[in-house]
Protein backbone atom coordinates (compact mmCIF):
# COMPACT_ATOMS: atom_id res chain seq x y z
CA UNK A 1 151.45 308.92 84.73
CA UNK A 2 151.08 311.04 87.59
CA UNK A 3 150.92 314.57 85.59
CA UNK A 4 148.39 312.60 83.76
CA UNK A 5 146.64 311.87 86.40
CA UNK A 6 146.94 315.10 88.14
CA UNK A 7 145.70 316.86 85.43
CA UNK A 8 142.88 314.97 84.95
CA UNK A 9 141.27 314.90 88.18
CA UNK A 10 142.06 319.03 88.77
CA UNK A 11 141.96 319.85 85.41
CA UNK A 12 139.06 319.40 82.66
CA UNK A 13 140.29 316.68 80.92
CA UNK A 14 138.05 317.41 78.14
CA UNK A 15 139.02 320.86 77.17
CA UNK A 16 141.69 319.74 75.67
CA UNK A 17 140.03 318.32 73.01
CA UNK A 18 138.36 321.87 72.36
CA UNK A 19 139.85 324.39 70.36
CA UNK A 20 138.91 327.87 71.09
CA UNK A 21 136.83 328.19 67.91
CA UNK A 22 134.40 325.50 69.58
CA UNK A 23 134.02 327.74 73.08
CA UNK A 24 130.09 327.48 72.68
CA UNK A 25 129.38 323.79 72.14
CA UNK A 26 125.74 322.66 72.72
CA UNK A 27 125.43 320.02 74.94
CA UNK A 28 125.34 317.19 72.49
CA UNK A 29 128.76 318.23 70.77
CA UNK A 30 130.37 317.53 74.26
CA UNK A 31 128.93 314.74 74.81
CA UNK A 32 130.46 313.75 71.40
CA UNK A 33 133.94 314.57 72.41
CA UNK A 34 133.78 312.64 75.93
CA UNK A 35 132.44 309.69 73.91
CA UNK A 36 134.97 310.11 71.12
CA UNK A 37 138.20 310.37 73.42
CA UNK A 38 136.89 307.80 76.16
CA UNK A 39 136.63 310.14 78.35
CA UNK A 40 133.74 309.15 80.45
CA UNK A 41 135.82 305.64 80.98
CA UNK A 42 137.71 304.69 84.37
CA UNK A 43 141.20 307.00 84.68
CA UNK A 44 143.40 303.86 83.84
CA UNK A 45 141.37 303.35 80.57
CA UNK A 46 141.73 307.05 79.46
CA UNK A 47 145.48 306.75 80.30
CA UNK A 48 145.62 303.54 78.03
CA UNK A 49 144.02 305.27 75.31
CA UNK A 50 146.24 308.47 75.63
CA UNK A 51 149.25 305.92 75.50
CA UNK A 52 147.58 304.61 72.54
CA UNK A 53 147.21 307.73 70.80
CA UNK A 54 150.89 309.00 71.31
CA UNK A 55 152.24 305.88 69.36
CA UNK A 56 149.85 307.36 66.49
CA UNK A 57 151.52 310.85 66.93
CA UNK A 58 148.04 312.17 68.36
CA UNK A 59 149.25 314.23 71.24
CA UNK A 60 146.25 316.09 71.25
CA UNK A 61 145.37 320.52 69.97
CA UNK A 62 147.40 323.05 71.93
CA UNK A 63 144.87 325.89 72.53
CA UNK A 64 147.94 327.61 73.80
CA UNK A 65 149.22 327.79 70.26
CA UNK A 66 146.32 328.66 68.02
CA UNK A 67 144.83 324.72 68.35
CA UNK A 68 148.03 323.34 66.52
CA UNK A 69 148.53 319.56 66.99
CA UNK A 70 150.76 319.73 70.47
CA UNK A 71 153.33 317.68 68.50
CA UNK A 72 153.93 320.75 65.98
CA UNK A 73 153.80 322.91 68.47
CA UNK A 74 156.74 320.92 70.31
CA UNK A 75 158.80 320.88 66.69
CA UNK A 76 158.44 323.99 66.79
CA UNK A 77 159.49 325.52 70.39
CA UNK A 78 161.94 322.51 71.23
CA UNK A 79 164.62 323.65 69.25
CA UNK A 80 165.19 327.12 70.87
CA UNK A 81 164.97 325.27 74.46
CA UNK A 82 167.69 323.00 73.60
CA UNK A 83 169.83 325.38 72.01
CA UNK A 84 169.74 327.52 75.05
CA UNK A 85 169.83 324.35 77.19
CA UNK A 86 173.27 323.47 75.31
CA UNK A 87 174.74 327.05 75.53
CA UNK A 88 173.82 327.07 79.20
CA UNK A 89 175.85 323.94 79.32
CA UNK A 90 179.09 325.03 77.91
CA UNK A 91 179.15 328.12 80.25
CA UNK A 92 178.51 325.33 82.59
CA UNK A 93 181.46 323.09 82.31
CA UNK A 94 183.49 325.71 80.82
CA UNK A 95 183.58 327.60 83.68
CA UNK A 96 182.82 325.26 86.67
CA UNK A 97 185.37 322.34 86.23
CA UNK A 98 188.11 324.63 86.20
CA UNK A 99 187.17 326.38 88.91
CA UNK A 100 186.54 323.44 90.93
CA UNK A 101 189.93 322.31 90.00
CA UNK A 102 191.75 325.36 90.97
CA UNK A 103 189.63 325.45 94.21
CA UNK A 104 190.88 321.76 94.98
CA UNK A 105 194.78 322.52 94.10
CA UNK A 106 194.40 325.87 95.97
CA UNK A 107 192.68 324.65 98.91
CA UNK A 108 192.37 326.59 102.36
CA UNK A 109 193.86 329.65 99.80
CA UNK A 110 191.80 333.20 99.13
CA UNK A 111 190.57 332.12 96.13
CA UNK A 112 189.15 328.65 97.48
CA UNK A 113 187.19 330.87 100.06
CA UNK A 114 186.24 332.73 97.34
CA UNK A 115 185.23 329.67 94.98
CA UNK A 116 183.25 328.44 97.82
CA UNK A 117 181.33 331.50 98.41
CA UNK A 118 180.73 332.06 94.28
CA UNK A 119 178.95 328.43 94.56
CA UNK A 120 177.18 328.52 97.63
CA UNK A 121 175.85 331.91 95.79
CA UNK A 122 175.12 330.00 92.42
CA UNK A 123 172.83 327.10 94.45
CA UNK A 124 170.97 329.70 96.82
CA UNK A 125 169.77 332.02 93.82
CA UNK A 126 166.68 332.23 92.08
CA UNK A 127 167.33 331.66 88.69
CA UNK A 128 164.07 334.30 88.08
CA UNK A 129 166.08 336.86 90.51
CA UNK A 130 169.41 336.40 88.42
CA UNK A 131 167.56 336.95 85.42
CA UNK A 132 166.07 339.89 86.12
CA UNK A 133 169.71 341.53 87.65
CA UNK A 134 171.03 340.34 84.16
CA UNK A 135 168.72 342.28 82.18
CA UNK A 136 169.26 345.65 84.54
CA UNK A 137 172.98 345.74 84.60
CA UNK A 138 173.41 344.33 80.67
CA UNK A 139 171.32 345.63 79.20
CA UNK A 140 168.84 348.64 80.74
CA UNK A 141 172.47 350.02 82.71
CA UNK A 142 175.11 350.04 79.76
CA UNK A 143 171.76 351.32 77.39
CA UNK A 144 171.49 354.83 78.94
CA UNK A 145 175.39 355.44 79.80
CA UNK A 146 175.74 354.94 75.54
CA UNK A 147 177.70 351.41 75.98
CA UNK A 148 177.54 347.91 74.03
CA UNK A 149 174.60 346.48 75.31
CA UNK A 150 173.43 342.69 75.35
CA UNK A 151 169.89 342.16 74.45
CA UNK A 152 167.41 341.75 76.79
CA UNK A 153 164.81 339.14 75.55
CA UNK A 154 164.00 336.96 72.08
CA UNK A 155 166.68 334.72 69.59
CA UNK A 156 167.33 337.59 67.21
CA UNK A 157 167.02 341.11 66.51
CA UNK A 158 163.64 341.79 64.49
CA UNK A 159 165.81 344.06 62.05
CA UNK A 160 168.42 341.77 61.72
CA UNK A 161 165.73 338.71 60.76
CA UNK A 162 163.45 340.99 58.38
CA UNK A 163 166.82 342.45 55.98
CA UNK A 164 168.41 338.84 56.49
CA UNK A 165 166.00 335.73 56.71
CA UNK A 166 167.28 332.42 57.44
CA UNK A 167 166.28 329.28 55.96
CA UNK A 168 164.93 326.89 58.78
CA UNK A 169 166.64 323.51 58.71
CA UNK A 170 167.28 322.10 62.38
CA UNK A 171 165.28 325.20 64.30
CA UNK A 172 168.60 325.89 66.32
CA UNK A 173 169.11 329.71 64.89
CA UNK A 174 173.04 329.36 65.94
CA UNK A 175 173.53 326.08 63.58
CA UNK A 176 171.36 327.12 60.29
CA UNK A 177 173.03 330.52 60.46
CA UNK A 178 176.07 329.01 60.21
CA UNK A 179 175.26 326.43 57.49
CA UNK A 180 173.64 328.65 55.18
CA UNK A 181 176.17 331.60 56.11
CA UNK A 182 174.01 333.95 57.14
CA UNK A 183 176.34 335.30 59.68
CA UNK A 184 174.19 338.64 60.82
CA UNK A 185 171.55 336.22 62.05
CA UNK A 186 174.56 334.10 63.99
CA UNK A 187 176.33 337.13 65.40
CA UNK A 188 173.06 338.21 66.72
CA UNK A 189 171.57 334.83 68.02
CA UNK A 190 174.52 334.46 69.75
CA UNK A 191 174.17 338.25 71.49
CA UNK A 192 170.95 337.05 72.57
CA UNK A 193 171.74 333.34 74.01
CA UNK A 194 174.38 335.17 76.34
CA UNK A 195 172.56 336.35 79.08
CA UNK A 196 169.81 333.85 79.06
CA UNK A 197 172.29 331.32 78.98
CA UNK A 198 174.12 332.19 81.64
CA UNK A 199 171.53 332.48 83.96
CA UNK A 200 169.74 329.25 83.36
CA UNK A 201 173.99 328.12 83.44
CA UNK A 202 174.65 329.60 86.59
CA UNK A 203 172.99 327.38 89.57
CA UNK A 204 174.66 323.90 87.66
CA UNK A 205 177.57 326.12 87.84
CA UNK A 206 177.96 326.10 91.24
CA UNK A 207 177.21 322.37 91.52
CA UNK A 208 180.15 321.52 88.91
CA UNK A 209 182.40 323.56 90.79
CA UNK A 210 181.41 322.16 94.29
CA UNK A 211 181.61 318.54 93.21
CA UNK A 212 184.70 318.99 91.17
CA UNK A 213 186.31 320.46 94.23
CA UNK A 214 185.17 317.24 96.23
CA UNK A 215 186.29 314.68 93.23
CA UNK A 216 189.63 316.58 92.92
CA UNK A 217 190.30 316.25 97.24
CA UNK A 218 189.65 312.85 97.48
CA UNK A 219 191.48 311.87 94.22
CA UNK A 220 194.78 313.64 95.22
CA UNK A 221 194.69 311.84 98.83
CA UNK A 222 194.83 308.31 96.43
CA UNK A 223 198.18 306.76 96.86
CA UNK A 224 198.35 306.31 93.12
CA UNK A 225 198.64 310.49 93.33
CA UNK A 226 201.46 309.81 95.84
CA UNK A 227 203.61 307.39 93.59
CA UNK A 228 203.19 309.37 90.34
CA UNK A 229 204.56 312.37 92.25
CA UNK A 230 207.22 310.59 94.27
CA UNK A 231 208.25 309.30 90.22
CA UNK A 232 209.05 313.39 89.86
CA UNK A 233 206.49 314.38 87.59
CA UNK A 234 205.71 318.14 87.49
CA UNK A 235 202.25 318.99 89.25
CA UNK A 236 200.49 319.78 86.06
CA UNK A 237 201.03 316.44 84.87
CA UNK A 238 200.33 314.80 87.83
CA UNK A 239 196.78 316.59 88.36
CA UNK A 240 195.36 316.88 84.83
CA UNK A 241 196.95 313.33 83.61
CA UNK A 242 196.15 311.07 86.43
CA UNK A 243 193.66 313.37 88.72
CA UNK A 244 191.23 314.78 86.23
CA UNK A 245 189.92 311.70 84.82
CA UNK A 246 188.97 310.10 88.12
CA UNK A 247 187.69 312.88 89.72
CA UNK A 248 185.37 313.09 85.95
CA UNK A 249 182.98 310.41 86.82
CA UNK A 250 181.07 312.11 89.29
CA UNK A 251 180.69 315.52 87.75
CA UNK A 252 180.02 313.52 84.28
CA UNK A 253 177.07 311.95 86.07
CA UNK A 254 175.68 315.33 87.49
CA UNK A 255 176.22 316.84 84.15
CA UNK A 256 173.72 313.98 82.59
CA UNK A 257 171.52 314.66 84.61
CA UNK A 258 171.88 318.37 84.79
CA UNK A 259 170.74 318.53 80.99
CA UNK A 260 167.52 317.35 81.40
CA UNK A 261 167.52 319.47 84.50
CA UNK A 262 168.17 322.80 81.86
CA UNK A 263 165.34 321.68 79.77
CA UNK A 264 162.90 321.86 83.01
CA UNK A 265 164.24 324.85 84.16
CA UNK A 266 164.22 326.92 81.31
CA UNK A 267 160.42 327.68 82.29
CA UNK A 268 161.32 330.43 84.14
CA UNK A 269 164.62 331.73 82.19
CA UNK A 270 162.49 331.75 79.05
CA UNK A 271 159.79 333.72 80.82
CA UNK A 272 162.06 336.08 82.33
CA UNK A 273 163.77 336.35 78.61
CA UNK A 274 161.12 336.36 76.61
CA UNK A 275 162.84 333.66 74.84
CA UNK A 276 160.42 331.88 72.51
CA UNK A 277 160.92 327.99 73.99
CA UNK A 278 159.24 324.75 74.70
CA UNK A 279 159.45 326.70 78.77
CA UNK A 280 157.74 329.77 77.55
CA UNK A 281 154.74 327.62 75.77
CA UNK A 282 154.52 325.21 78.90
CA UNK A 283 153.73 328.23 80.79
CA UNK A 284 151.21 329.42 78.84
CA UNK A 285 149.42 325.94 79.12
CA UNK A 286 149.70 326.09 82.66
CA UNK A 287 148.17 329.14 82.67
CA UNK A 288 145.58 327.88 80.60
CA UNK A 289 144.47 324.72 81.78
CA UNK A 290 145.60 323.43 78.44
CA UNK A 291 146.25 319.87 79.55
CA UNK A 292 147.21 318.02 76.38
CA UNK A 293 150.06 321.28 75.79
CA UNK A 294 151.27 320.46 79.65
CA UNK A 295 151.27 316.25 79.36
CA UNK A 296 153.17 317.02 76.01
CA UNK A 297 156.13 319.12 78.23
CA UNK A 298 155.93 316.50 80.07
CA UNK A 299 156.56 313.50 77.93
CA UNK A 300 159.62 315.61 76.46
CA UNK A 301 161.16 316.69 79.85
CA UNK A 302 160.91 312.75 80.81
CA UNK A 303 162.44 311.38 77.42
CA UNK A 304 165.53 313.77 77.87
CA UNK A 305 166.15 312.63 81.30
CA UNK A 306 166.32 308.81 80.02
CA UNK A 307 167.78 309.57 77.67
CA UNK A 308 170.74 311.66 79.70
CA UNK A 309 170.99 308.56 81.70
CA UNK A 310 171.79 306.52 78.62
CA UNK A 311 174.83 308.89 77.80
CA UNK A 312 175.90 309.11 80.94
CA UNK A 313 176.00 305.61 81.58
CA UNK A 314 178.22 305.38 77.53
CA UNK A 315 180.83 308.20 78.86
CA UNK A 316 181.92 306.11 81.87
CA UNK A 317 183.34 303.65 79.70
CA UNK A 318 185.29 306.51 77.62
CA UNK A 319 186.40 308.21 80.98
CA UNK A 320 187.56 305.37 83.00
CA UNK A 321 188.77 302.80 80.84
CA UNK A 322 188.43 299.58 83.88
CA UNK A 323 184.47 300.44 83.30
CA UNK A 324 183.03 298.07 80.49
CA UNK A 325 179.98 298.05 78.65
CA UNK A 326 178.35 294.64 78.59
């Protein structure tokens, strides 16, 4: 509601109704498209209308995208956002939860100091700035001194796509590789969802690790910690059997929440990347004034978010089993 109102009192609410064949529109002809789209009606009437047109599946042209519908052009850049999203996620938790616990187990050693500082790094970066090092070191570096390189924008190799096409069936490039078995295509969508991926993965990174660090302190000062080790069980047991789970529920609601939070802030990774997303094409409208193209982002950033809520809220009661869903 507020983007659409936003948009509509800065923007030209009724360009996006024009496709950018129709540039030169006598005076008459626009008078037809305020008419036909309510335009000329009190705000809270045109956002009733939009409303009304979104149950229809009218979402409006995208004159970023050669005047599609702005609900093709979604279908068609969503997939690539959420696959990166979803990579980004698993360097995520891969990589901060353990960390975090080590940090916790080892605290006040070297490589908590060091933990801390890798985090407090991971929040203050620019995700743009990160991006950009990325590309130099992996791929512009190891180029001219003859080494393996990572590539350093797109979701596949042009050469790899023209002497192997792939058959389209959920839009992420890692999934219908692998159903179809078209394994160049994988092996290279995966080369190129690396460094993207773990830039857009590093910032929730540091969060994971910070808050699993937290979880994992206050969880081993629990006198439940004290009994289970006072019954002689070996550490390991005693922090990744009775610990870990507990100290779960926080960073499982941060990670909910981080998702939609990947989706939102792919804008910029995607740029950076080249990377042919949902981000990339919200830019674009941005630039463009295309207002039907950034209401559409919009709409999609806000669904994910409820709907990361929802499985957040359906983990708890698989995490910590005195949690019940009513």
């Amino acid at each position: 509601m507020m983007t659409f109102t936003l948009s509509h009192v800065i923007g030209d609410p009724v360009a996006a109704y024009i496709t950018s064949q129709e540039v030169r529109l006598t005076e008459e002809q626009l008078q037809r498209i305020i008419v036909a789209h309510h335009l000329n009606d009190p705000l809270y009437l045109q956002y009733f209308y939009y409303i009304s047109d979104l149950l229809r599946g009218d979402w409006g042209i995208s004159r970023t995208d050669s005047d599609r519908p702005v609900l093709v052009s979604i279908q068609h850049y969503l997939p690539a956002t959420v696959e990166l999203s979803l990579v980004s996620m698993v360097f995520a938790l891969a990589l901060g939860i353990p960390i975090g616990i080590i940090s916790a187990v080892r605290k006040d050693k070297p490589v908590d100091h060091a933990t801390r500082v890798f985090s407090l790094v991971g929040v203050s970066m620019p995700v743009f700035w990160l991006a950009l090092i990325l590309q130099y070191v992996f791929y512009y570096q190891l180029k001219i001194h003859n080494l393996p390189s990572l590539p350093s924008g797109g979701r596949v190799d042009q050469f790899v796509w023209l002497d192997h096409p792939l058959q389209s069936i959920t839009g992420l490039y890692t999934v219908d590789s692998l159903i179809t078995g078209n394994f160049p295509v994988f092996l290279s969508a995966v080369a190129h969802l690396i460094l993207p991926g773990f830039a857009l993965s590093y910032i929730f990174m540091a969060v994971f690790v910070r808050m699993m660090r937290s979880s994992m302190l206050e969880v081993m000062r629990q006198d439940y910690i004290t009994l289970a080790r006072s019954k002689g069980l070996s550490e390991r047991v005693v922090i990744y059997r009775h610990a870990l789970r507990n100290a779960m529920i926080p960073t499982v609601t941060v990670a909910g929440l981080a998702f939609g939070g990947l989706l939102a802030g792919a804008v910029l990774t995607e740029t950076v990347f080249s990377f042919p997303g949902i981000g990339r094409w919200s830019t674009g409208a941005i630039v463009r004034d295309d207002v039907a193209s950034i209401m559409g982002f919009m709409l999609i950033i806000a669904v994910v978010y409820m709907m990361a809520n929802l499985i957040v809220d359906l983990l708890y009661a698989a995490i910590d089993p005195r949690i019940r869903l009513g």
